[in-house]
Protein backbone atom coordinates (compact mmCIF):
# COMPACT_ATOMS: atom_id res chain seq x y z
CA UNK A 1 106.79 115.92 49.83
CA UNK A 2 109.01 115.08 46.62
CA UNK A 3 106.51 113.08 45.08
CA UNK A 4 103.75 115.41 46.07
CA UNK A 5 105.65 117.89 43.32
CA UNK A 6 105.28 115.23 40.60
CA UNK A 7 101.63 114.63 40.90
CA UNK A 8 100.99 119.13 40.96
CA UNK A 9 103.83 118.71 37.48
CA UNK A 10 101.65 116.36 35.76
CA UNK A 11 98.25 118.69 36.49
CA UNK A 12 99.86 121.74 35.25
CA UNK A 13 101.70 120.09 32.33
CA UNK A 14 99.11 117.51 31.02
CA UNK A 15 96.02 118.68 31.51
CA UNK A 16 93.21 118.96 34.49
CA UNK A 17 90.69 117.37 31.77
CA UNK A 18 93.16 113.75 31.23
CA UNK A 19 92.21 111.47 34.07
CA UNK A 20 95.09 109.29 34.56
CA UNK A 21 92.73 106.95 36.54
CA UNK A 22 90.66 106.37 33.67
CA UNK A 23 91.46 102.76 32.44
CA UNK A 24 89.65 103.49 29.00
CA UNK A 25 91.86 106.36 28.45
CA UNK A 26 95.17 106.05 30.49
CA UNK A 27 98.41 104.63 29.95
CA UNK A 28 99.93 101.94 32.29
CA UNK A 29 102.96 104.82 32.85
CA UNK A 30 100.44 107.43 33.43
CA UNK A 31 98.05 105.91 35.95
CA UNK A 32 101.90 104.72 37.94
CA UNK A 33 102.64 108.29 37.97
CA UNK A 34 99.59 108.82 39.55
CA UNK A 35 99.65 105.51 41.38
CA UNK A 36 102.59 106.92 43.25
CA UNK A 37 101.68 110.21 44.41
CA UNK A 38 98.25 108.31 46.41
CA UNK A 39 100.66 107.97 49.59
CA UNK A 40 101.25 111.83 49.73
CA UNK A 41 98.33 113.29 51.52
CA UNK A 42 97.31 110.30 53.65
CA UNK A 43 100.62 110.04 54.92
CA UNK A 44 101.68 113.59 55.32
CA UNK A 45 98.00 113.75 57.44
CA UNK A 46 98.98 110.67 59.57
CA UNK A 47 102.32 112.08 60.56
CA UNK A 48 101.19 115.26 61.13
CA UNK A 49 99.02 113.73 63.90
CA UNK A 50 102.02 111.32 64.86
CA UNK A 51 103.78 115.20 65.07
CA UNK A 52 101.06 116.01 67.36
CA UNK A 53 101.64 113.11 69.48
CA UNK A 54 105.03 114.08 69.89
CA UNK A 55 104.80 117.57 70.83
CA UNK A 56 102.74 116.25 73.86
CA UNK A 57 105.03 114.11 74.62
CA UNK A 58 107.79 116.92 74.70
CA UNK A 59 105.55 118.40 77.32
CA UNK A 60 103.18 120.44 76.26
CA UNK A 61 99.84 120.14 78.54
CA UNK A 62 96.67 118.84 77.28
CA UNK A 63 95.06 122.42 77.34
CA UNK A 64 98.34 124.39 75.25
CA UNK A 65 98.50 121.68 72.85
CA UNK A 66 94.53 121.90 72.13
CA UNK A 67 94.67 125.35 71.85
CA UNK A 68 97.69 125.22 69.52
CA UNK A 69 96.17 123.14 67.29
CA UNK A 70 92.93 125.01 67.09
CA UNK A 71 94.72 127.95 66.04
CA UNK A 72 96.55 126.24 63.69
CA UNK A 73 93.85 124.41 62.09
CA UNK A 74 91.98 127.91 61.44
CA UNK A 75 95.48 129.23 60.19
CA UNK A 76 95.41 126.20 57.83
CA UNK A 77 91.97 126.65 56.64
CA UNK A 78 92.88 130.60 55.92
CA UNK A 79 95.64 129.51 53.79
CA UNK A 80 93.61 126.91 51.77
CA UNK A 81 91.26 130.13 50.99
CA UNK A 82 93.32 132.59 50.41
CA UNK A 83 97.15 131.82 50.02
CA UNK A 84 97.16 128.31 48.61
CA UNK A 85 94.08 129.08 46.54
CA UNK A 86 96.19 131.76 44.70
CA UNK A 87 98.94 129.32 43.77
CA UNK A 88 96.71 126.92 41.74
CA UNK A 89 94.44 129.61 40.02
CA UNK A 90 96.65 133.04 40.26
CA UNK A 91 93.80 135.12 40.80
CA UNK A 92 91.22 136.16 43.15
CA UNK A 93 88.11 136.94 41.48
CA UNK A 94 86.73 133.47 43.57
CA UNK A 95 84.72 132.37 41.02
CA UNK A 96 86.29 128.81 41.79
CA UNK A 97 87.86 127.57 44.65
CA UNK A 98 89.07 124.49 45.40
CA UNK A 99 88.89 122.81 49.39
CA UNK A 100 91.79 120.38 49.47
CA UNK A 101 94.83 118.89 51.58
CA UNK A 102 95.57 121.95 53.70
CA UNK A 103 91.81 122.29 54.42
CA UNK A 104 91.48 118.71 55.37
CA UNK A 105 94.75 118.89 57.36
CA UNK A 106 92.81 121.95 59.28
CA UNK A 107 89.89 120.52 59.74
CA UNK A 108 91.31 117.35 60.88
CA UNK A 109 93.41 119.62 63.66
CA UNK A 110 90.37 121.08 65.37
CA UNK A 111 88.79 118.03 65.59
CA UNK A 112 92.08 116.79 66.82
CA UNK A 113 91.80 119.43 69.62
CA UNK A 114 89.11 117.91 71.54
CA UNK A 115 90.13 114.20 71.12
CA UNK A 116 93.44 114.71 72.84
CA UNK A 117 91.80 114.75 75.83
CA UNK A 118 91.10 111.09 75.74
CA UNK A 119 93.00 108.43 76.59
CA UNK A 120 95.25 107.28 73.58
CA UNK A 121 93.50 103.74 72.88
CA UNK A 122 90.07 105.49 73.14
CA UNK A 123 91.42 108.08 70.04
CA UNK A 124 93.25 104.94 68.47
CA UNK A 125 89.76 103.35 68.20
CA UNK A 126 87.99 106.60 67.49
CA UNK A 127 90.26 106.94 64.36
CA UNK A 128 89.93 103.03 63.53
CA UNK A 129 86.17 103.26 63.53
CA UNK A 130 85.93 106.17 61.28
CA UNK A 131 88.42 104.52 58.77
CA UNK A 132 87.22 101.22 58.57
CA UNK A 133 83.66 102.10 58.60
CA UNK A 134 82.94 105.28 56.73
CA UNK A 135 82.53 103.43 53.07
CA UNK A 136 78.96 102.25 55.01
CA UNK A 137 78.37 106.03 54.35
CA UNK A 138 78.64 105.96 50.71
CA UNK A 139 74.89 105.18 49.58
CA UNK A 140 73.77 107.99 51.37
CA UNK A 141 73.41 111.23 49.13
CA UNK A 142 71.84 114.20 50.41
CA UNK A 143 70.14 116.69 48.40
CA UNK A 144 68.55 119.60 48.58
CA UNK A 145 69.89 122.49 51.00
CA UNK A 146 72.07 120.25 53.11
CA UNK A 147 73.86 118.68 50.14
CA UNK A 148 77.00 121.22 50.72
CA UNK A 149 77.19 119.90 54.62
CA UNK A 150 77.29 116.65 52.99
CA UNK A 151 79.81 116.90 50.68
CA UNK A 152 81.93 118.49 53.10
CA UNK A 153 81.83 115.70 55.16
CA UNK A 154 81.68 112.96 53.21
CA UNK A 155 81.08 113.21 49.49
CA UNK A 156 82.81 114.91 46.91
CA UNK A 157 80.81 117.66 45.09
CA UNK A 158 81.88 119.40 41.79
CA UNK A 159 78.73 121.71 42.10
CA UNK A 160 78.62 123.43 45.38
CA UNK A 161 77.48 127.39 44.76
CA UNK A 162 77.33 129.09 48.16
CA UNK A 163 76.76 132.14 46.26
CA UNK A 164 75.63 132.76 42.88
CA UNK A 165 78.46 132.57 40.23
CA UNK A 166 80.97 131.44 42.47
CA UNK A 167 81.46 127.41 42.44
CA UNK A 168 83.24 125.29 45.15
CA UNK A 169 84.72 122.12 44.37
CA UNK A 170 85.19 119.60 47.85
CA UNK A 171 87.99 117.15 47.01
CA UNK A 172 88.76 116.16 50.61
CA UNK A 173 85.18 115.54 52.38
CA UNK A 174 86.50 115.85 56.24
CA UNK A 175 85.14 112.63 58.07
CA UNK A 176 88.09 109.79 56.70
CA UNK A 177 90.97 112.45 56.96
CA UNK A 178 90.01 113.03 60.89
CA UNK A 179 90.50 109.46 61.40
CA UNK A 180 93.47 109.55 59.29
CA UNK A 181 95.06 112.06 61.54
CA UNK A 182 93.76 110.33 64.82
CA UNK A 183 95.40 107.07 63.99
CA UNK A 184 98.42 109.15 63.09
CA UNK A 185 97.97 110.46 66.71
CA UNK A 186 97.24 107.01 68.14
CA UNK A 187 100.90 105.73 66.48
CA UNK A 188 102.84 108.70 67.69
CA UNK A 189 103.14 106.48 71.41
CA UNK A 190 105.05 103.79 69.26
CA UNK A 191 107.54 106.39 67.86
CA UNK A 192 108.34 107.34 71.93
CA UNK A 193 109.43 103.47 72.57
CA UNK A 194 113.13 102.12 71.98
CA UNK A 195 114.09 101.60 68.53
CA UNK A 196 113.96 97.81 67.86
CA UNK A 197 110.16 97.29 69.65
CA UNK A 198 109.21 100.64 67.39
CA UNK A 199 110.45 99.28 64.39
CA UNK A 200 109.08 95.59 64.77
CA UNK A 201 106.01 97.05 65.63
CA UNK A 202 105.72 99.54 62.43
CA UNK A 203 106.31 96.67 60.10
CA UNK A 204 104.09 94.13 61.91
CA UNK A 205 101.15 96.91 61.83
CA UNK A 206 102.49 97.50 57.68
CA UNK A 207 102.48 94.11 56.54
CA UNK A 208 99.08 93.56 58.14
CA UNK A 209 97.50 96.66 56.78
CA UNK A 210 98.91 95.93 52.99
CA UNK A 211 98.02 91.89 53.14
CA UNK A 212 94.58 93.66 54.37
CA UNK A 213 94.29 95.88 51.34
CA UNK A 214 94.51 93.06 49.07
CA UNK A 215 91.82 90.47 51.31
CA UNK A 216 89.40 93.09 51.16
CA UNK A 217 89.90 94.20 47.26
CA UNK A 218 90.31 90.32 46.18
CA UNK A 219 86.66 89.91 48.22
CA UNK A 220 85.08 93.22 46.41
CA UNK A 221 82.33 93.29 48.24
CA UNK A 222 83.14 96.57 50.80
CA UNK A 223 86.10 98.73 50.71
CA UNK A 224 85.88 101.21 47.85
CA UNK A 225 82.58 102.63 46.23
CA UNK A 226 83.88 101.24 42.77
CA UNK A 227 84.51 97.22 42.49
CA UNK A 228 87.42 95.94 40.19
CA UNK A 229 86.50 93.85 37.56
CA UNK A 230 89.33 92.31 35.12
CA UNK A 231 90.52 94.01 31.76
CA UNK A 232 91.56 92.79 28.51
CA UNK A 233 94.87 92.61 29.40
CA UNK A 234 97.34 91.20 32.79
CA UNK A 235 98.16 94.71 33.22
CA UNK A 236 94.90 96.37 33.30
CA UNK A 237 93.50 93.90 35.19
CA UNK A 238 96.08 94.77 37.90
CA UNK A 239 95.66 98.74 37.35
CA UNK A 240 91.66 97.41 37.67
CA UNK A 241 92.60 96.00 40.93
CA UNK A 242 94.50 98.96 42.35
CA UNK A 243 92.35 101.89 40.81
CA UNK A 244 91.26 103.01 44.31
CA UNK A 245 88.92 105.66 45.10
CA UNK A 246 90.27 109.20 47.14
CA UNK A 247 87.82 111.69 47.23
CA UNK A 248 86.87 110.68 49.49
CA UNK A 249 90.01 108.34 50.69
CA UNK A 250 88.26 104.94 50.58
CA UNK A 251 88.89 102.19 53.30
CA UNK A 252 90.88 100.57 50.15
CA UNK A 253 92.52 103.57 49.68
CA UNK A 254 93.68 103.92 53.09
CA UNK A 255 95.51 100.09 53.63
CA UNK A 256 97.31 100.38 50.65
CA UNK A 257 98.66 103.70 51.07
CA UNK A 258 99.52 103.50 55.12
CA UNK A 259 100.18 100.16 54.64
CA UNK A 260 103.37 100.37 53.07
CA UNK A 261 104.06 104.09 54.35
CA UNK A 262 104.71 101.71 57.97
CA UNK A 263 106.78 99.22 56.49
CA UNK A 264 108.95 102.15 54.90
CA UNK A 265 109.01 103.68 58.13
CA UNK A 266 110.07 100.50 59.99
CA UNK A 267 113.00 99.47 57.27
CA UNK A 268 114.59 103.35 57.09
CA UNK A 269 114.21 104.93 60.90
CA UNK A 270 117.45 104.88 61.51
CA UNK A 271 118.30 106.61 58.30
CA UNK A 272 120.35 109.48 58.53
CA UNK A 273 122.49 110.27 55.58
CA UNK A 274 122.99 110.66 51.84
CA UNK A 275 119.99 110.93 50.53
CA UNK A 276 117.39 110.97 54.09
CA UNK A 277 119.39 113.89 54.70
CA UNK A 278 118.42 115.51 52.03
CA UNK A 279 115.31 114.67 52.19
CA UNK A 280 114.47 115.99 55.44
CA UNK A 281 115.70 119.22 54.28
CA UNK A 282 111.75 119.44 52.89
CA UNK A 283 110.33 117.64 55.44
CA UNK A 284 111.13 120.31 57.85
CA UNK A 285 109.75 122.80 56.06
CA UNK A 286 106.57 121.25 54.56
CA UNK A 287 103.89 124.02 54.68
CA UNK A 288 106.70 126.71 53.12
CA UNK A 289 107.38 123.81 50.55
CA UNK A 290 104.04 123.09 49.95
CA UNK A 291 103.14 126.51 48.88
CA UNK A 292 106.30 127.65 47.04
CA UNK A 293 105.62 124.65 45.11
CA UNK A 294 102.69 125.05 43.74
CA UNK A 295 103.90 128.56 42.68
CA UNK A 296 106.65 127.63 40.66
CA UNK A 297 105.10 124.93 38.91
CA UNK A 298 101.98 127.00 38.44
CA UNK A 299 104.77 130.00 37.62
CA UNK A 300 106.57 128.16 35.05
CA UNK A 301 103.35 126.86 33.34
CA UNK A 302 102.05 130.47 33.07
CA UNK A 303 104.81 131.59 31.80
CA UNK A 304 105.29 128.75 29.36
CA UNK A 305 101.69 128.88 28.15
CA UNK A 306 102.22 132.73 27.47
CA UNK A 307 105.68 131.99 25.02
CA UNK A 308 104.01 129.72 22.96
CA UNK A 309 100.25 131.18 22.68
CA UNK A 310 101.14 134.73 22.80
CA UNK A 311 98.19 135.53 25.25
CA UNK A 312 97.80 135.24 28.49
CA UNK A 313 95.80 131.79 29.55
CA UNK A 314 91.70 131.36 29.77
CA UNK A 315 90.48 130.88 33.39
CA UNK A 316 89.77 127.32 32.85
CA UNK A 317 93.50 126.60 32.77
CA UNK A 318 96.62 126.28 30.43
CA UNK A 319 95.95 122.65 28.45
CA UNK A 320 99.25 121.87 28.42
CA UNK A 321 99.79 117.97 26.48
CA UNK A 322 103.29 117.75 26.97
CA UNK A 323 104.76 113.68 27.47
CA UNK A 324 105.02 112.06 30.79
CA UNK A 325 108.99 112.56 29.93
CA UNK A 326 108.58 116.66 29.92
CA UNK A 327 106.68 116.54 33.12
CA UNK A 328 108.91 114.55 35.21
CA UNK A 329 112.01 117.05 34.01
CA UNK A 330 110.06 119.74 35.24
CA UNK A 331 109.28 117.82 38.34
CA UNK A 332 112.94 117.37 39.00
CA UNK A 333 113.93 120.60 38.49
CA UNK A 334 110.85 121.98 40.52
CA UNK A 335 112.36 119.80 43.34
CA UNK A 336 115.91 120.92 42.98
CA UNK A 337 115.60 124.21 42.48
CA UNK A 338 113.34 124.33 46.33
CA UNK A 339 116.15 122.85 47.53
CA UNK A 340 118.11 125.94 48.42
CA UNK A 341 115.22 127.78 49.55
CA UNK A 342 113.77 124.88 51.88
CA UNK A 343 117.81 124.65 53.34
CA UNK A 344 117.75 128.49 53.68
CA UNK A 345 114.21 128.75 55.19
CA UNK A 346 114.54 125.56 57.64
CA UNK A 347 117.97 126.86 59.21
CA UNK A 348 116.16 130.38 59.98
CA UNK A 349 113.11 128.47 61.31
CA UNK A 350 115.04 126.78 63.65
CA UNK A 351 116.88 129.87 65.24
CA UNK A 352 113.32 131.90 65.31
CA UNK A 353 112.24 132.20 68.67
CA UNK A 354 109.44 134.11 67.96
CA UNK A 355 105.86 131.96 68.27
CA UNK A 356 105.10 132.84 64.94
CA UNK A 357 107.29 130.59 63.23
CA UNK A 358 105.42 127.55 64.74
CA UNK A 359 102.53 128.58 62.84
CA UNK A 360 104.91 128.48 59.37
């Protein structure tokens, strides 16, 4: 969730045009701060199915817990059009829209909704499948009328006009996030056993994924859409090697992001203080962080844009080129500011009684 912030700092602070992934153009700092923010969205969509997991496990029937989550994934896909949309573009005149995280996250929930019905190893494989095989997918492209079906599912598309005037841009194509979220599902029955077999098996399944990651990118033959080759220098060569695709998340993508989100999960469960507990103070909260963060930072770089042009900002955005130094202060203080809101917000989520709040 923290680092989530930096990566929405440096797009509202650089500029949407600068593509830190770029190795003609980028910095070795700037594609790191990038780098870093990759294990954001596939791991807050893997624990949100390992969440799933454990509401079931709680008690919740096969039947409430599908219908749950097809509610919620419609509420998710709402906000992505309508409420999250606002916060990156502050306005509403739809003349670009943007289907991202929450959408996939939605998505990924309905489809979620039927698979819970099967036995655990049969989703485990179900999500396996899709993420280890979907990169077969990526020399098919579809044109002609179907071409938005297909870039919602598995390509990403810049030029999507479902009407006239009014262009949609699909950054997370839905098929590898469902298996994402499946697998997240699938891992949930590890979290439920005592805490030394957990943990051993969390960093068995990590080291395994990363040492996998770096097998199937030192091979460069499947993996990724977009083979390494090496630089002019050690360093680029290495940024080369790790320059990953994730719109869609590539197989590549995938083992060296989860990878090491399982190891980091094995070597801190059991933390619970100093800075964990602070922490979790936004992980409890993550769809009211999620938003209010994009509106601050998108806030302050409206506001900042205004002070120095004396106008108020074009629609195709503010073209801010401040250093990698100004955008991690206002990452921090993004962060720390939320604080007291997420603290304030979580403790009155957890005395609500009301059903609502398990839709917020």
């Amino acid at each position: 969730m923290v680092l989530m912030a930096l990566d929405h700092a440096r797009d509202f602070f650089t500029s949407f045009a600068i593509d830190p992934t770029d190795l003609k153009t980028t910095t070795v700092a700037l594609f790191v701060t990038r780098f870093v923010t990759h294990y954001c969205a596939p791991v807050f969509i893997f624990l949100a199915g390992v969440a799933v997991y454990l509401s079931r496990a709680s008690g919740k029937t096969s039947s409430k817990l599908s219908l749950f989550l097809v509610k919620r994934g419609i509420w998710m896909i709402v906000l992505e059009l309508t409420v999250v949309r606002f916060c990156w573009l502050f306005n509403v005149d739809y003349q670009f829209t943007f289907l991202q995280v929450i959408w996939a996250i939605g998505w990924s929930m309905l489809a979620l909704a039927g698979l819970i019905f099967l036995p655990v190893r049969a989703i485990a494989l179900i999500g396996g499948v899709i993420v280890l095989g979907h990169n077969a997918l990526d020399r098919i492209h579809v044109a002609g009328k179907f071409a938005p079906l297909w870039s919602l599912v598995h390509e990403k598309s810049w030029k999507w006009e479902p009407v006239a005037g009014h262009k949609v841009a699909v950054l997370y194509p839905l098929v590898p996030w469902i298996g994402v979220m499946a697998l997240g599902y699938a891992c949930g029955a590890w979290l439920k056993r005592a805490e030394e077999e957990r943990r051993k098996l969390l960093l068995r399944a990590g080291i395994v994924t990363t040492v996998a990651f770096f097998v199937l990118r030192a091979i460069n033959l499947y993996g990724d859409p977009h083979p390494w080759s090496p630089q002019q220098t050690a360093a680029f060569s290495v940024l080369a090697f790790l320059n990953v695709e994730k719109y869609p998340p590539s197989l590549a993508y995938l083992l060296i992001t989860l990878g090491p989100a399982l190891v980091f999960l094995s070597v801190f469960d059991r933390a619970k203080t100093g800075l964990a507990k602070i922490l979790a103070v936004y992980g409890r909260v993550p769809l009211f962080y999620y938003v209010m963060h994009l509106f601050v930072l998108n806030g302050v770089a409206y506001v900042v844009y205004v002070a120095q042009h004396k106008a108020l900002p074009s629609p195709s955005g503010y073209e801010h080129r401040w250093s990698l130094v100004g955008v991690y202060a206002i990452w921090l203080a993004a962060v720390i500011a939320l604080y007291p809101l997420c603290r304030i917000y979580g403790e009155r989520k957890a005395r609500g009684r009301s059903w609502v709040w398990s839709y917020l």
